[in-house]
Protein backbone atom coordinates (compact mmCIF):
# COMPACT_ATOMS: atom_id res chain seq x y z
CA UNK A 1 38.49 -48.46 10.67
CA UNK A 2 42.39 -49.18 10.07
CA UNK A 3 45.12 -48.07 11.07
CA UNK A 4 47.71 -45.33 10.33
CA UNK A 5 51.13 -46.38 9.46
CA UNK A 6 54.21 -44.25 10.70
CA UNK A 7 57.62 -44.18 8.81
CA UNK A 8 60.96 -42.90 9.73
CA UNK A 9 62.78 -43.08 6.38
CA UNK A 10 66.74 -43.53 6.69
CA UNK A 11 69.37 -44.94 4.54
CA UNK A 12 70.58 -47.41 7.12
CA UNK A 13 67.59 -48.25 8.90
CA UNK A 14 63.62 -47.46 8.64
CA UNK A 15 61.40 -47.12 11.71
CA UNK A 16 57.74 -48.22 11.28
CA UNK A 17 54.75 -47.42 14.14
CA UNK A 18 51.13 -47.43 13.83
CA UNK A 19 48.38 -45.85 15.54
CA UNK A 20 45.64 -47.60 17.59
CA UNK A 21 42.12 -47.96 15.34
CA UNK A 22 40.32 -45.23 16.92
CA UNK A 23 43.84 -43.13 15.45
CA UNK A 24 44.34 -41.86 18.80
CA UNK A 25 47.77 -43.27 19.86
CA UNK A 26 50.76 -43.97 18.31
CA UNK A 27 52.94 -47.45 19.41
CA UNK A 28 56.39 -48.19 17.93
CA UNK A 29 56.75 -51.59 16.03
CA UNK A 30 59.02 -52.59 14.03
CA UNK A 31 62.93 -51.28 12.52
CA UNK A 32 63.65 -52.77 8.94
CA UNK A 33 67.32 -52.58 8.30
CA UNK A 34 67.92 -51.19 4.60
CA UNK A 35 69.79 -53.94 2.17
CA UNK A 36 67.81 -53.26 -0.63
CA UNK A 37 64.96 -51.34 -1.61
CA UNK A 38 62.24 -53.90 -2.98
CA UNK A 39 62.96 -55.96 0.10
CA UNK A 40 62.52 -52.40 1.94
CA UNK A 41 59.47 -51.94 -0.22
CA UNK A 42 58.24 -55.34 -0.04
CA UNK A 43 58.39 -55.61 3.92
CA UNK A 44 56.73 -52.07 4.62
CA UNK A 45 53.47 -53.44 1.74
CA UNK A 46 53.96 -56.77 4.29
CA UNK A 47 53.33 -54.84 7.25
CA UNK A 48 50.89 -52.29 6.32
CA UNK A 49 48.92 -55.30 5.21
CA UNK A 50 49.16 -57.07 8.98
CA UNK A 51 47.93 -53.35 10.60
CA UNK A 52 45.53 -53.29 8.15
CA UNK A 53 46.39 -50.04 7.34
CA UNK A 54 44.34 -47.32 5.77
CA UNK A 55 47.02 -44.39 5.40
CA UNK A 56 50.76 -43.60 5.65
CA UNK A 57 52.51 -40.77 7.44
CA UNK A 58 56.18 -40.04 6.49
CA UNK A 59 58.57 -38.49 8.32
CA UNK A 60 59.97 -35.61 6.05
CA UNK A 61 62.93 -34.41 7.32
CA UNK A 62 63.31 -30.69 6.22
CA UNK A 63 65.93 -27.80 7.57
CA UNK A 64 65.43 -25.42 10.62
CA UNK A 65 64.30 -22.61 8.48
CA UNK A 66 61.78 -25.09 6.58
CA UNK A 67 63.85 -25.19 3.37
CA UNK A 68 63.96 -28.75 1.88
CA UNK A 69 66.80 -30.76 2.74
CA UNK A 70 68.46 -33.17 0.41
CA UNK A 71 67.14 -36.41 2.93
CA UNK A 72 63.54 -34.44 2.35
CA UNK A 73 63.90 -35.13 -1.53
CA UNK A 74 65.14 -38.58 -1.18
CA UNK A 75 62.43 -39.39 0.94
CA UNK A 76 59.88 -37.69 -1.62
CA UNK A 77 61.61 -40.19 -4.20
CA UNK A 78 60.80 -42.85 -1.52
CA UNK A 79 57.04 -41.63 -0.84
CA UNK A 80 56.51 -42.29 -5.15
CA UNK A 81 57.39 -45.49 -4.66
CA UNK A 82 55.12 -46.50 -2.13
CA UNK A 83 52.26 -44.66 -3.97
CA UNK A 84 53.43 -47.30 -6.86
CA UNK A 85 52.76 -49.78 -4.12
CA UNK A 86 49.98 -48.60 -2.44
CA UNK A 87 47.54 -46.44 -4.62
CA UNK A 88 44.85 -47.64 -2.27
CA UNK A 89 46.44 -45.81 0.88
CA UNK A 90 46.32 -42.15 1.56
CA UNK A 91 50.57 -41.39 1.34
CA UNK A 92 51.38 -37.88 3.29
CA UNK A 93 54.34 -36.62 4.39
CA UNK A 94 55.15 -34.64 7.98
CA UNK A 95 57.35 -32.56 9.02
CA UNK A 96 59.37 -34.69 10.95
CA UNK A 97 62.36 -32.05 12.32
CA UNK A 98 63.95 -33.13 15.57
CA UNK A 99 62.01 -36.11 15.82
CA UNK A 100 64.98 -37.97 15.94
CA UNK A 101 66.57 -35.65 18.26
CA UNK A 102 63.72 -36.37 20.59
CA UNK A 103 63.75 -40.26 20.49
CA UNK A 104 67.31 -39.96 20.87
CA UNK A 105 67.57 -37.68 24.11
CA UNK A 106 64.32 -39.89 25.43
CA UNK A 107 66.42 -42.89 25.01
CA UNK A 108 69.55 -41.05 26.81
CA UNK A 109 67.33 -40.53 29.59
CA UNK A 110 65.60 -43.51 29.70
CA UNK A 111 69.53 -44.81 29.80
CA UNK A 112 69.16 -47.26 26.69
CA UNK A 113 72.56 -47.44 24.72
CA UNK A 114 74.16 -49.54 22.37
CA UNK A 115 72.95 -51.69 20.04
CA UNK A 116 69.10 -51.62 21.91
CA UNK A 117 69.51 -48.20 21.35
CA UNK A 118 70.11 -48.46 17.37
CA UNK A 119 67.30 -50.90 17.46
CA UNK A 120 64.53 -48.69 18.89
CA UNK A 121 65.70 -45.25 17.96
CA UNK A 122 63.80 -45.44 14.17
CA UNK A 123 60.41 -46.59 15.55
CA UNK A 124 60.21 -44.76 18.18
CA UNK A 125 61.27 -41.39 15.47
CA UNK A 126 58.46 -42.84 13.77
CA UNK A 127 56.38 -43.20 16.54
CA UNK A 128 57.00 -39.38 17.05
CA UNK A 129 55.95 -38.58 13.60
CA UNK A 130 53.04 -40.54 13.93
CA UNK A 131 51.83 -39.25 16.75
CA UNK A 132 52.16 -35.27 15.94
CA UNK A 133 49.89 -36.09 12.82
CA UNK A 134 47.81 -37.96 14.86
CA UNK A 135 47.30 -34.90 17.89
CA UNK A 136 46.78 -32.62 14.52
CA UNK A 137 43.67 -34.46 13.60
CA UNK A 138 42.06 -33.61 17.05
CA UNK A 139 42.80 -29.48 16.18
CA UNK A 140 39.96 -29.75 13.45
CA UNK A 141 37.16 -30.08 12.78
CA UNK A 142 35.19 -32.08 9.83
CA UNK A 143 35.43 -29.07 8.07
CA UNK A 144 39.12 -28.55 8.20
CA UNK A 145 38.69 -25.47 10.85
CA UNK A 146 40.71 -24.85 13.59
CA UNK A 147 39.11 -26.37 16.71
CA UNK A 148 41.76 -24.57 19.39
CA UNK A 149 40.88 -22.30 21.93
CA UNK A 150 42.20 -19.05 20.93
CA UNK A 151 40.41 -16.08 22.43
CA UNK A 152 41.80 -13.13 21.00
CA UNK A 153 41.15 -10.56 18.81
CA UNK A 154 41.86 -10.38 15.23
């Protein structure tokens, strides 16, 4: 069984993490700084290759009220490209709002700044992102039903 492949997509920076085989956890590994896109490209096919990986999960960065933002349709643009790639891996997208709000307050509290800071902030976004898909997974069944433990009436 491989592994699932986390992105954080950003113009400056990308943010890569990958689950654990079983699919169960989600570890931050790596920030690729952006300088061009086939290096970008070329570096993401490099590592998915080392995890062995067996699906992709991109962050997609949409509005508060769900409407699609204009990041959320470059990073649609990006997704094609690593389908172009990668036709062997399963390519989704995931919601991905706040998850950079979230790896930025951890970070606050966990009193990294600087230039560590700027270093680790992408994966662990990614990380994030990875790791909400992967707790979704656990909600259902083989089926695709709703495995939660709602009790009330309909």
């Amino acid at each position: 069984m491989g592994r699932i492949v986390g992105i954080d997509y950003g113009k400056v920076r990308v943010g890569l993490a990958a689950s654990d085989p079983m699919h169960t956890v989600a570890t931050p590994r790596e920030t690729l700084q952006v300088t061009n896109r086939k290096k970008l490209l070329d570096d993401i096919v490099a590592f998915c290759t080392e995890q062995d990986a067996e699906a992709i999960i991109v962050g997609l960065p949409l509005h508060m009220d769900g409407r699609v933002s204009e990041m959320a349709e470059e990073v649609q643009k990006f997704v094609g490209h690593l389908r172009e790639r990668l036709p062997e891996l399963d390519i989704r997208t995931w919601d991905e709002r706040l998850s950079s709000s979230v790896a930025n307050q951890a970070l606050t509290q966990g009193g990294v700044k600087g230039k560590k800071r700027k270093a680790v902030v992408d994966q662990m976004a990614a990380q994030l992102i990875l790791q909400g898909y992967l707790d979704s997974l656990d909600a259902f069944d083989d089926e695709g039903d709703y495995e939660g433990d709602y009790e009330g009436e309909w």
